[in-house]
N, C-alpha and C. Protein backbone atom coordinates (compact mmCIF):
# COMPACT_ATOMS: atom_id res chain seq x y z
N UNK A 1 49.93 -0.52 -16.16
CA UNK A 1 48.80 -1.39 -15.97
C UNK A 1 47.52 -0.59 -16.18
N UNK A 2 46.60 -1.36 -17.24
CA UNK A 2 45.43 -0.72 -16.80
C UNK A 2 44.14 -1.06 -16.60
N UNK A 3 43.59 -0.28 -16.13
CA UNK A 3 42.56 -0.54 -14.92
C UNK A 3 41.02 -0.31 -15.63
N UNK A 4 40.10 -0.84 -15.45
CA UNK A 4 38.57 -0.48 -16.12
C UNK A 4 38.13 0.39 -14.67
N UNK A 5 36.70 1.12 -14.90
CA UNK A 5 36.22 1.95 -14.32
C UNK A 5 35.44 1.27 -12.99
N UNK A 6 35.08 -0.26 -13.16
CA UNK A 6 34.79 -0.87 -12.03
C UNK A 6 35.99 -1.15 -11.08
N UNK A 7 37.07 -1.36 -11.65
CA UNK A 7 38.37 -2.06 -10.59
C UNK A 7 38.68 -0.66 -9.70
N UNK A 8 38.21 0.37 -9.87
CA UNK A 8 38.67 1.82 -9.19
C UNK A 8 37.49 2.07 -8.67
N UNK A 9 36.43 1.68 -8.38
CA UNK A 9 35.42 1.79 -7.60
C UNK A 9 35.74 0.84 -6.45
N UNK A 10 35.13 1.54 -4.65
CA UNK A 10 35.25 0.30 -3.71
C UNK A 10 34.02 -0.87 -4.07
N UNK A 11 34.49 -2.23 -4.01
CA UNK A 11 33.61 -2.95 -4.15
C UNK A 11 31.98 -2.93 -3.75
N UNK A 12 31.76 -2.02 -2.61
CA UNK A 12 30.72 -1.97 -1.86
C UNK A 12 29.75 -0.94 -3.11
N UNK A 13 30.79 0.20 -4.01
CA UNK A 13 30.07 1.30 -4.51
C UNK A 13 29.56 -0.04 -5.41
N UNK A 14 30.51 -0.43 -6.38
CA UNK A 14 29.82 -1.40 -7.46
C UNK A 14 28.91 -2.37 -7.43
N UNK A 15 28.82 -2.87 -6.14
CA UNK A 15 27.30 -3.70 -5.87
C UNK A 15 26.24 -2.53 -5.65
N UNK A 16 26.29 -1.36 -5.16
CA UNK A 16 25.28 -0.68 -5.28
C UNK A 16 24.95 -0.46 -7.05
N UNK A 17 25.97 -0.11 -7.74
CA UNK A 17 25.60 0.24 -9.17
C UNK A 17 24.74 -1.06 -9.60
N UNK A 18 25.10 -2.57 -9.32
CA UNK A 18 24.35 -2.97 -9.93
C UNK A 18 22.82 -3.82 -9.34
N UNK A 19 23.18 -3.18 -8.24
CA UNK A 19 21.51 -3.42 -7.50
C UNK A 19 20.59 -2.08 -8.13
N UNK A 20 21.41 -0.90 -8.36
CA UNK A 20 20.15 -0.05 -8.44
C UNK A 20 19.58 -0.33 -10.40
N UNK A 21 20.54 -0.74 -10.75
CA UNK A 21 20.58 -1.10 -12.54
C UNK A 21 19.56 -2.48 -12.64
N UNK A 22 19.57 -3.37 -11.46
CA UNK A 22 18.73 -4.41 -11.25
C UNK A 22 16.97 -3.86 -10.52
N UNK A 23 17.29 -2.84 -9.90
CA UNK A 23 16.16 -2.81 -9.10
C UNK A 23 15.20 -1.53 -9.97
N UNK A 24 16.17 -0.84 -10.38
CA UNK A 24 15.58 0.20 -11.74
C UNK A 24 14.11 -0.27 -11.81
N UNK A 25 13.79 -1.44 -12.47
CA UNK A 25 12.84 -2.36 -12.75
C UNK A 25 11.84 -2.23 -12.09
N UNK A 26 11.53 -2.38 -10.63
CA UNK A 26 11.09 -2.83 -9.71
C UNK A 26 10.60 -1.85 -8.62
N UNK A 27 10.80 -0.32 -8.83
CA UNK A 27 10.76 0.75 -8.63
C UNK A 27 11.47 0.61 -6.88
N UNK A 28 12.59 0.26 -7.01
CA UNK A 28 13.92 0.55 -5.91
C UNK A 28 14.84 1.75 -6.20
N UNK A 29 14.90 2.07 -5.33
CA UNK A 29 16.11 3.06 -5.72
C UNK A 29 17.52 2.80 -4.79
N UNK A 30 18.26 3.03 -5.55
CA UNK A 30 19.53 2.84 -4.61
C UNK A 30 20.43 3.98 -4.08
N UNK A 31 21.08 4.40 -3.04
CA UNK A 31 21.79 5.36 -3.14
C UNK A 31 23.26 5.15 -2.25
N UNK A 32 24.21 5.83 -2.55
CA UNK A 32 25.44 5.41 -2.36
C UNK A 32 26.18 6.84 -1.43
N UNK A 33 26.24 7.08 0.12
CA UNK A 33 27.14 8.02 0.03
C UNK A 33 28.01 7.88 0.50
N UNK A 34 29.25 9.08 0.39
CA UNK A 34 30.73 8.89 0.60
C UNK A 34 31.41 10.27 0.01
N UNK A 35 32.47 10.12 1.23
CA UNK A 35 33.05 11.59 1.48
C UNK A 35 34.13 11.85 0.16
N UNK A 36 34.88 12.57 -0.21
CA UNK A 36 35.55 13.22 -0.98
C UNK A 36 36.72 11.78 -0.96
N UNK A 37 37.05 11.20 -2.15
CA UNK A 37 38.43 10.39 -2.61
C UNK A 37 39.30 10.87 -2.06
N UNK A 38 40.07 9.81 -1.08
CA UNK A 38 41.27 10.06 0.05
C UNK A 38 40.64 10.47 1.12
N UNK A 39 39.05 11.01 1.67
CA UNK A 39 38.95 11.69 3.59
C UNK A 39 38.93 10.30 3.43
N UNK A 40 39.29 9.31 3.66
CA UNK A 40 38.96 8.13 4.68
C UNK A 40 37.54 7.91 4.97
N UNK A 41 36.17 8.24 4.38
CA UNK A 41 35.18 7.81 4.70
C UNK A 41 34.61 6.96 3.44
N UNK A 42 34.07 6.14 4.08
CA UNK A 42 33.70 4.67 3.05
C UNK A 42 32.39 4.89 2.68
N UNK A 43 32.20 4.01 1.63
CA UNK A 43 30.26 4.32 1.06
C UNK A 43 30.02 3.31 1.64
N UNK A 44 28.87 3.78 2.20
CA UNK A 44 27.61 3.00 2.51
C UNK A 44 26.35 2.78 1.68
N UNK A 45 26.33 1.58 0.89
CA UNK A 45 24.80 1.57 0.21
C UNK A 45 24.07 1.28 1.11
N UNK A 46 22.77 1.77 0.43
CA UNK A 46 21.57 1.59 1.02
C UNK A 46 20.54 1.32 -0.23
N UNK A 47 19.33 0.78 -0.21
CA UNK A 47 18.52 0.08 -0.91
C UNK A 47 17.11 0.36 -0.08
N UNK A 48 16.38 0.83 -1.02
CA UNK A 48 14.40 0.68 -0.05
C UNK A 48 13.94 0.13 -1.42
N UNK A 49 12.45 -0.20 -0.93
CA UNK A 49 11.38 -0.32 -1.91
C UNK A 49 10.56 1.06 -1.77
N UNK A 50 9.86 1.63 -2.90
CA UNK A 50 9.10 2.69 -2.64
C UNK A 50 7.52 2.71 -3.63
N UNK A 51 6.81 2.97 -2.84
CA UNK A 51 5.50 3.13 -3.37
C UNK A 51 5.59 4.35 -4.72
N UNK A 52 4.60 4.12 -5.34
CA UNK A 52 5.00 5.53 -6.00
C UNK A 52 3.15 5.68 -6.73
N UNK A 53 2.71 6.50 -7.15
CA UNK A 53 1.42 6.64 -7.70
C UNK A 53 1.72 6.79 -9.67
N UNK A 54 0.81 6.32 -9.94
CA UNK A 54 0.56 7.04 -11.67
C UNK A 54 -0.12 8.41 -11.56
N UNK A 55 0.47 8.86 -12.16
CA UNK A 55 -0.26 10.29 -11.75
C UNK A 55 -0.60 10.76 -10.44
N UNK A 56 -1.58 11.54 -10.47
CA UNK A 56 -2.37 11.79 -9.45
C UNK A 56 -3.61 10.69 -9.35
N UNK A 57 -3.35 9.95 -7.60
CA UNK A 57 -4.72 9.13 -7.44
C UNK A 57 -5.72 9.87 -7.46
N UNK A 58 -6.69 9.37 -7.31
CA UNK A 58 -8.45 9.76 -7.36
C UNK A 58 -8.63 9.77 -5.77
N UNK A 59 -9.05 10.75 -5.44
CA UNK A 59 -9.20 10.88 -3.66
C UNK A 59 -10.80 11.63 -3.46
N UNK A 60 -10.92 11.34 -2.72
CA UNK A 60 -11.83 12.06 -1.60
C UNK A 60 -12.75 11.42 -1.00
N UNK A 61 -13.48 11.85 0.12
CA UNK A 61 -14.48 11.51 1.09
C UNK A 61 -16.25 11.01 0.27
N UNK A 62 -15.95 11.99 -0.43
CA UNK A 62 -17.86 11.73 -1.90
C UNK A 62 -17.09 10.25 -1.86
N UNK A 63 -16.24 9.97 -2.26
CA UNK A 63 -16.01 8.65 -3.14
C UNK A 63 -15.98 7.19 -2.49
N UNK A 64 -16.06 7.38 -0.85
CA UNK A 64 -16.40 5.95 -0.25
C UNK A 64 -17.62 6.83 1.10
N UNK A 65 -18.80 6.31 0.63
CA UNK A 65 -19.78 6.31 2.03
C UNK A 65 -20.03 5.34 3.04
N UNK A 66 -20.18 5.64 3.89
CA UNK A 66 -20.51 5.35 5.24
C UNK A 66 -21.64 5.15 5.64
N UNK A 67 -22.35 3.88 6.48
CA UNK A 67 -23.43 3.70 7.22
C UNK A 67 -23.43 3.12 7.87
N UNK A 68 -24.35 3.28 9.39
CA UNK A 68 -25.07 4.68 9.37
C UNK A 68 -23.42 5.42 10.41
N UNK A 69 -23.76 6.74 10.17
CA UNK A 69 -22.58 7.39 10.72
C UNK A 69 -22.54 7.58 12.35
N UNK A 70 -22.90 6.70 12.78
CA UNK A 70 -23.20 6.40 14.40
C UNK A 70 -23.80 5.28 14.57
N UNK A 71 -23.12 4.64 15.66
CA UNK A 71 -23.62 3.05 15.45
C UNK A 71 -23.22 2.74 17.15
N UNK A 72 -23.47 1.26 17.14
CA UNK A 72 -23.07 0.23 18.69
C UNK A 72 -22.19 -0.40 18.16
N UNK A 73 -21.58 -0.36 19.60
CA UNK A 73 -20.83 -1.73 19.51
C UNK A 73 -20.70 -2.96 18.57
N UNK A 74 -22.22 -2.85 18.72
CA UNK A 74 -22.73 -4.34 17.47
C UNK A 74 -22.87 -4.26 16.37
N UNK A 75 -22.62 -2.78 15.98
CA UNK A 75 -23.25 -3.00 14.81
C UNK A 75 -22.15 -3.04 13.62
N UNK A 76 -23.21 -3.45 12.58
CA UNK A 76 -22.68 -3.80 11.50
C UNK A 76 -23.05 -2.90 10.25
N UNK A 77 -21.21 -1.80 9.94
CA UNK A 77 -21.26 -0.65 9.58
C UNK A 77 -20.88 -0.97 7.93
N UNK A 78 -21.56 -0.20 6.90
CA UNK A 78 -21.86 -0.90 5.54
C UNK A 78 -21.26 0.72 4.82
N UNK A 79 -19.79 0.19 4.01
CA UNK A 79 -19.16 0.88 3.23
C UNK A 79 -19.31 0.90 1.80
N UNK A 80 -19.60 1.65 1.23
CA UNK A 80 -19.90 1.81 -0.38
C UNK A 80 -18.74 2.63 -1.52
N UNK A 81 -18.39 2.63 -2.54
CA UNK A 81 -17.86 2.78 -3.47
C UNK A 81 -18.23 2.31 -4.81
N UNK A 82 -17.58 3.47 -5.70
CA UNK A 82 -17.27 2.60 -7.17
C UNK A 82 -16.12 2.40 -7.28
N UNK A 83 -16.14 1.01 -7.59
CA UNK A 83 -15.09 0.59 -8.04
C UNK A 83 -14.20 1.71 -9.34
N UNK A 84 -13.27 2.46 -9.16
CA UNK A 84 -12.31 3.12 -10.11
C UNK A 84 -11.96 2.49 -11.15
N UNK A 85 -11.01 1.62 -10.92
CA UNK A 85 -10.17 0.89 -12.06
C UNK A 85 -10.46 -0.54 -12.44
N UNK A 86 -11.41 -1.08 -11.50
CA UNK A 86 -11.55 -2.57 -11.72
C UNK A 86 -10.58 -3.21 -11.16
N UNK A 87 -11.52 -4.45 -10.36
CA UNK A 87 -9.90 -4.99 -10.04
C UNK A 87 -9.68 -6.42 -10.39
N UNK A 88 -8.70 -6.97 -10.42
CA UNK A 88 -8.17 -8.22 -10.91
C UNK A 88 -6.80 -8.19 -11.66
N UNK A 89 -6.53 -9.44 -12.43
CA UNK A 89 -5.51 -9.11 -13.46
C UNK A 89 -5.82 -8.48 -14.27
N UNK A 90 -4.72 -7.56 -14.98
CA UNK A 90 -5.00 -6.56 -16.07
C UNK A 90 -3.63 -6.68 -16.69
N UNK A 91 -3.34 -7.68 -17.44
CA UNK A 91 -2.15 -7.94 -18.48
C UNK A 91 -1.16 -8.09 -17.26
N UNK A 92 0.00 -7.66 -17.37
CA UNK A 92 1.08 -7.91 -15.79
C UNK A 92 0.83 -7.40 -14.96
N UNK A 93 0.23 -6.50 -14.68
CA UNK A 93 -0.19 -6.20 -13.38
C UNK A 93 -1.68 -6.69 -12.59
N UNK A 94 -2.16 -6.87 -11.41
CA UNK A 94 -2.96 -7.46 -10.89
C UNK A 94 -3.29 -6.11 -9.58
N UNK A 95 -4.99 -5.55 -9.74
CA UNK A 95 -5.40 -4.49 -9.23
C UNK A 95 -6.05 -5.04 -8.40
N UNK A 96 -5.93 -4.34 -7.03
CA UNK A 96 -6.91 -5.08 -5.86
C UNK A 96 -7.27 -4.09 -5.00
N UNK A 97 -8.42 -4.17 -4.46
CA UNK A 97 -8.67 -3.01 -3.48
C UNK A 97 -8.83 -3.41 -2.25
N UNK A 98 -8.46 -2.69 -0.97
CA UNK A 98 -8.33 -3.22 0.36
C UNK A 98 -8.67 -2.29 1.07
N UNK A 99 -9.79 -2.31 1.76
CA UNK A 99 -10.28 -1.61 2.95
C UNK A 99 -9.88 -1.42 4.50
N UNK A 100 -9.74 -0.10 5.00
CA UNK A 100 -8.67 -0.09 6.05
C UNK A 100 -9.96 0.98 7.34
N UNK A 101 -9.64 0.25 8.53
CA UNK A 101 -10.61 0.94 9.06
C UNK A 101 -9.72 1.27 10.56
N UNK A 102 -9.83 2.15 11.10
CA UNK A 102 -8.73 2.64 11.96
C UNK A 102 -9.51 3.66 13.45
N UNK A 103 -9.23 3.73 14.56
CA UNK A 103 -9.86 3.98 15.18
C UNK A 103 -9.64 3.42 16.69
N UNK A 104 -10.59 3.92 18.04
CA UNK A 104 -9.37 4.20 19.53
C UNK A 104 -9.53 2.32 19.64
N UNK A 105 -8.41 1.75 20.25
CA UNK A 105 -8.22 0.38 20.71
C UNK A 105 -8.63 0.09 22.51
N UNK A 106 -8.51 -0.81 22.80
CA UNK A 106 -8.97 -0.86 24.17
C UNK A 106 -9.38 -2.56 24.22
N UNK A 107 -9.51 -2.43 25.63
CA UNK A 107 -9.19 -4.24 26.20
C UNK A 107 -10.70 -4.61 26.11
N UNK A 108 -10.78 -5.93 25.25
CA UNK A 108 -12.20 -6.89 24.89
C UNK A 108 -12.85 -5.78 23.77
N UNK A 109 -12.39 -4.93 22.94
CA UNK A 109 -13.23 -4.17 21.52
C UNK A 109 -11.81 -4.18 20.56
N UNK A 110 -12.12 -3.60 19.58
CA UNK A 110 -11.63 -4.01 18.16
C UNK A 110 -11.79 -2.62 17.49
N UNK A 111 -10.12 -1.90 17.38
CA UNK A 111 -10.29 -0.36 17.00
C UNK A 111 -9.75 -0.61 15.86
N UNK A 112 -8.88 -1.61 15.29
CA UNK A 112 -8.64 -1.49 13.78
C UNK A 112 -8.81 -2.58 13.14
N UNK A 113 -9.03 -2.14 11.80
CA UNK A 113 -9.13 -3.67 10.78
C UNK A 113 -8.66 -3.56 9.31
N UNK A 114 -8.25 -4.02 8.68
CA UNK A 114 -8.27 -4.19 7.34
C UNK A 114 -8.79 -6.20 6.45
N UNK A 115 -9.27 -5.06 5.16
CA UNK A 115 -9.54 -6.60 4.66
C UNK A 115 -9.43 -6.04 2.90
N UNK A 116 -9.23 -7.07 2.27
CA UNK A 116 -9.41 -7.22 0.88
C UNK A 116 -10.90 -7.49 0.62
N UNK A 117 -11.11 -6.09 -0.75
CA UNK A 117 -12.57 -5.84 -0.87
C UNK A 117 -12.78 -6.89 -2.37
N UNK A 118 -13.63 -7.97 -2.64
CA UNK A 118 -13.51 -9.11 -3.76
C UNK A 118 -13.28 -8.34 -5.34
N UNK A 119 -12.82 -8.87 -5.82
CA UNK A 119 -12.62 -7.92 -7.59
C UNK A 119 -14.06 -7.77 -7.98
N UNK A 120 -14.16 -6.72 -8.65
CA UNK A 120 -14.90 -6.12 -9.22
C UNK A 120 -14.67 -5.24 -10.63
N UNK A 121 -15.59 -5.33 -11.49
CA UNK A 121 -15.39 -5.02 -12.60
C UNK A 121 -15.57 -3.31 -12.43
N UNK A 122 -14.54 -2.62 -13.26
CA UNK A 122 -14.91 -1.14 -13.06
C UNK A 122 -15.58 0.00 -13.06
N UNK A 123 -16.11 0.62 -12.72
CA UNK A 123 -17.30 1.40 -12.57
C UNK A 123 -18.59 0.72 -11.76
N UNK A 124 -18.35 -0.65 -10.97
CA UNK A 124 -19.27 -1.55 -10.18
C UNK A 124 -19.53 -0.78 -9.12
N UNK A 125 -21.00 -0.32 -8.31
CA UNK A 125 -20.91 -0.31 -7.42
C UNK A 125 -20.34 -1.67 -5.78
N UNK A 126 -19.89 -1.36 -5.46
CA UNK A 126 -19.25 -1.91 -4.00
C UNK A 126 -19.85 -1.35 -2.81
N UNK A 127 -20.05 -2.95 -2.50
CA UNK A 127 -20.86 -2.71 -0.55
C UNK A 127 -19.92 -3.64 0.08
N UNK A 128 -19.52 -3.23 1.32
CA UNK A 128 -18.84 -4.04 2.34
C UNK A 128 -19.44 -3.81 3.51
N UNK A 129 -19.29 -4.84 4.38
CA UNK A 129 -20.24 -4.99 5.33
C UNK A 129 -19.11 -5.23 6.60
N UNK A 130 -19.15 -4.51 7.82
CA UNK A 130 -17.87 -4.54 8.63
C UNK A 130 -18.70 -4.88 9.86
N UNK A 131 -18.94 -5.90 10.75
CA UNK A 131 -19.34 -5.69 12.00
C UNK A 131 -18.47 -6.88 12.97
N UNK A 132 -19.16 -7.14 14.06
CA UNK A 132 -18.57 -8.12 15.37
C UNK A 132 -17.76 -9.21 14.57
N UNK A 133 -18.83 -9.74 13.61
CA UNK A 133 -18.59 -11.45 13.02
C UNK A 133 -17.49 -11.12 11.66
N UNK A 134 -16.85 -10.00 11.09
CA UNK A 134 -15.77 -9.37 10.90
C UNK A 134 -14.66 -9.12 11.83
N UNK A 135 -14.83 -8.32 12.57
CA UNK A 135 -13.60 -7.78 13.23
C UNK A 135 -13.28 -9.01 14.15
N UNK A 136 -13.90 -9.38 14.54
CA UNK A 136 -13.71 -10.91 15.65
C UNK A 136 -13.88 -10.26 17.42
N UNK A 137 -14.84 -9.55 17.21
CA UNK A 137 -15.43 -8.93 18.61
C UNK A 137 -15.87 -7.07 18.58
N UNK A 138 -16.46 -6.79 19.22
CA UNK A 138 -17.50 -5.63 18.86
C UNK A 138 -16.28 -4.53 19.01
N UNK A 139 -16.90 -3.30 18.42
CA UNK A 139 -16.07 -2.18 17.66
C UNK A 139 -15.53 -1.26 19.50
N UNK A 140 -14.89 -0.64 19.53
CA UNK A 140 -14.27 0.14 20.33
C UNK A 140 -15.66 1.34 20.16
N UNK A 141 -15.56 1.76 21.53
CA UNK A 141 -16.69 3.15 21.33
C UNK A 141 -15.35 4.04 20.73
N UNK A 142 -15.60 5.11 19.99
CA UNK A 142 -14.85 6.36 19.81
C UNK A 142 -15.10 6.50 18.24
N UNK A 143 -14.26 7.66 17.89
CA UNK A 143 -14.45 7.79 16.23
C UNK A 143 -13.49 7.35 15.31
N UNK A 144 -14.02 6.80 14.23
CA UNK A 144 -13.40 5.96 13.59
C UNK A 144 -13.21 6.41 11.85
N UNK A 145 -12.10 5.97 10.91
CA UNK A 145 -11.50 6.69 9.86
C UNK A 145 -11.57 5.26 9.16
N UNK A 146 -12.24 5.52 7.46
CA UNK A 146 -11.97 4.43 7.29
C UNK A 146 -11.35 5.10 5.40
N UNK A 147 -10.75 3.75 4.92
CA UNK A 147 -10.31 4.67 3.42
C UNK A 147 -10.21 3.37 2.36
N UNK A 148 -10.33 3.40 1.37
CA UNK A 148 -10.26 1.75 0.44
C UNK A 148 -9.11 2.51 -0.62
N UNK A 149 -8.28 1.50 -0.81
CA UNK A 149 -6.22 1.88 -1.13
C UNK A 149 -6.72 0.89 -2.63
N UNK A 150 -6.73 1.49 -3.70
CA UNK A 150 -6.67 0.39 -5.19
C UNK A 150 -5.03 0.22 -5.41
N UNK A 151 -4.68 -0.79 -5.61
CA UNK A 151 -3.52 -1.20 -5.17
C UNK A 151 -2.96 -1.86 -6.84
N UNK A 152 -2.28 -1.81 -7.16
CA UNK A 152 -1.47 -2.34 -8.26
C UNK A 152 -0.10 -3.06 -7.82
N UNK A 153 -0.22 -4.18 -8.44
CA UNK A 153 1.07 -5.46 -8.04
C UNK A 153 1.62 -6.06 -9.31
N UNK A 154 2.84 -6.22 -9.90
CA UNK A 154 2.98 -7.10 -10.83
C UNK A 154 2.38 -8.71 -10.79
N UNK A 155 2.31 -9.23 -11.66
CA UNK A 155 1.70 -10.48 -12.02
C UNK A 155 2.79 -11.49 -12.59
N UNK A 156 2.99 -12.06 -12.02
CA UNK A 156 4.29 -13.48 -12.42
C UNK A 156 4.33 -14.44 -12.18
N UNK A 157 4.39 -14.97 -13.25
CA UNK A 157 4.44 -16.75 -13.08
C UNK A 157 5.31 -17.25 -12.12
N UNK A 158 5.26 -18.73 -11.74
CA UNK A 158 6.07 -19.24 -10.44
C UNK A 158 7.29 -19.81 -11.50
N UNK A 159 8.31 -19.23 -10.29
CA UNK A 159 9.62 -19.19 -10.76
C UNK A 159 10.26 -18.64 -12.09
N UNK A 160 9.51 -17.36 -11.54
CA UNK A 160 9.86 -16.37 -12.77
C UNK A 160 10.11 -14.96 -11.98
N UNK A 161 11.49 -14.35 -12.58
CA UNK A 161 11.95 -12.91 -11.09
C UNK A 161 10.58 -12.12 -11.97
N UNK A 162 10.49 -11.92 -10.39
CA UNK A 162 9.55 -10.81 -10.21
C UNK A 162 9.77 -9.73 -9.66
N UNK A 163 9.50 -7.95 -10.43
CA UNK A 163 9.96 -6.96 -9.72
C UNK A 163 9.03 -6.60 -8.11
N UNK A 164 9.30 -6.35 -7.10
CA UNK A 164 8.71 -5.99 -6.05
C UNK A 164 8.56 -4.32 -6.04
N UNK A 165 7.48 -4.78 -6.29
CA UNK A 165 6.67 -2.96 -6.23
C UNK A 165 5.13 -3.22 -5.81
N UNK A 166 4.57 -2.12 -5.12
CA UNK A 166 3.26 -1.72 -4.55
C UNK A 166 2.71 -0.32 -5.36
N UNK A 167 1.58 -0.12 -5.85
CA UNK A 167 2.03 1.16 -6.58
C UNK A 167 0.58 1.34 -6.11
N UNK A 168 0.25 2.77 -5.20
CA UNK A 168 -1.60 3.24 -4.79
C UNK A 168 -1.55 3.55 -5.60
N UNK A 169 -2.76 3.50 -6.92
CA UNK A 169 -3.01 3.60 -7.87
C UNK A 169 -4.54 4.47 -7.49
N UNK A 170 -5.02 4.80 -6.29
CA UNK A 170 -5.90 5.79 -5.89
C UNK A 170 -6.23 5.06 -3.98
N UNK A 171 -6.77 6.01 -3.69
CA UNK A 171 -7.42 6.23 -2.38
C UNK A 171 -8.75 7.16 -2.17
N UNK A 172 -10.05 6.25 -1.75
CA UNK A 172 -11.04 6.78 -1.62
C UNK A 172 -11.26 7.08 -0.19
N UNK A 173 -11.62 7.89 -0.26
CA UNK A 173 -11.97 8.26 1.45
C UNK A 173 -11.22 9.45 2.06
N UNK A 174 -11.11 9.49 3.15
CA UNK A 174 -11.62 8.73 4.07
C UNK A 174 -12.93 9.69 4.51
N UNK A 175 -13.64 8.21 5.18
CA UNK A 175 -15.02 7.97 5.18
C UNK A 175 -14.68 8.62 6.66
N UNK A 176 -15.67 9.13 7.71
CA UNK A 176 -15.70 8.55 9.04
C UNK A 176 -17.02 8.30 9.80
N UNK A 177 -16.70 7.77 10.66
CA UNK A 177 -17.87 7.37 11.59
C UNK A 177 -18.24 7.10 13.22
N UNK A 178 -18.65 7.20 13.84
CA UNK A 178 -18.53 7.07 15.00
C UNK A 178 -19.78 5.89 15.90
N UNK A 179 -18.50 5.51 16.81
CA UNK A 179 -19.29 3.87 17.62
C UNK A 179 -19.47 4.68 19.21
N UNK A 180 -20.77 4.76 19.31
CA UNK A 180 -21.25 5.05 20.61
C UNK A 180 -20.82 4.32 22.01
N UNK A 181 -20.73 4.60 22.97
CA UNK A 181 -20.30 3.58 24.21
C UNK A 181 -21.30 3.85 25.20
């Protein structure tokens, strides 16, 4: 009798072969382990999604400013950048930038936030404006880290497979600043 190279694999290895041959695409990786043919130990697949960069992103602190770098409770703290890559659709993929602001938490103040910064064409300067009538109640006193993530997503029509991937395509910042108490 004979046998093809899938019928001698355990079923569990061959769904990994063809999730990682499916997910290839989609920047998944798959991995399969298992002890020596005959110890009695079985494969276990496993499957993630993983971020991954083009190259090297564009980083540093010059590249998103801060104002003013000490503030109240109330106030309303104004982040700047150029826009890198532009964002929007760009053929299948769709570029977006999202601002992340991080910092101490505590009962009735507001130590973290994120938001999507609107598309912008590339090389645009960018102002964002972060205060009370943002966060949905005044900032935590302590010091605070903030960084804007340009983000790359595939672009696909409805009801059409789409690969699932996130790809930082740069990170500006981080900025910091500090809220007085």
């Amino acid at each position: 009798m004979t046998s093809s190279v899938l019928d001698r694999l355990p079923a569990a290895a061959a769904m990994v072969t063809v999730a990682a041959a499916l997910a290839g695409c989609a920047g998944s990786s798959a991995t399969t382990s298992s002890g020596a043919p005959g110890s009695g130990s079985t494969s276990t697949p496993t499957t993630s999604t993983t971020s991954s960069t083009s190259g090297t992103p564009r980083t540093g602190a010059a590249a998103l400013s801060v104002s003013p770098a000490v503030g109240t409770a109330q106030a309303v703290v104004h982040f700047g950048f150029t826009s890198p890559q532009g964002s929007g659709p760009q053929g299948a993929i769709q570029i977006s930038d999202s601002l992340s602001i991080s910092g101490p938490r505590g009962a009735g103040c507001i130590g973290v936030h994120q938001q999507a910064v609107p598309p912008q064409p590339a090389g645009h300067l960018v102002s964002v404006a972060v205060g009370p009538a943002q966060l949905g109640g005044p900032w935590c006193p302590g010091s605070y880290t903030a960084r804007v993530e340009v983000i790359a997503r595939p672009v696909c029509a409805q009801g059409m497979m789409c690969p699932q991937f996130i790809r930082v395509v740069a990170v500006l910042g981080p900025a910091v600043f500090r809220i007085s108490g």
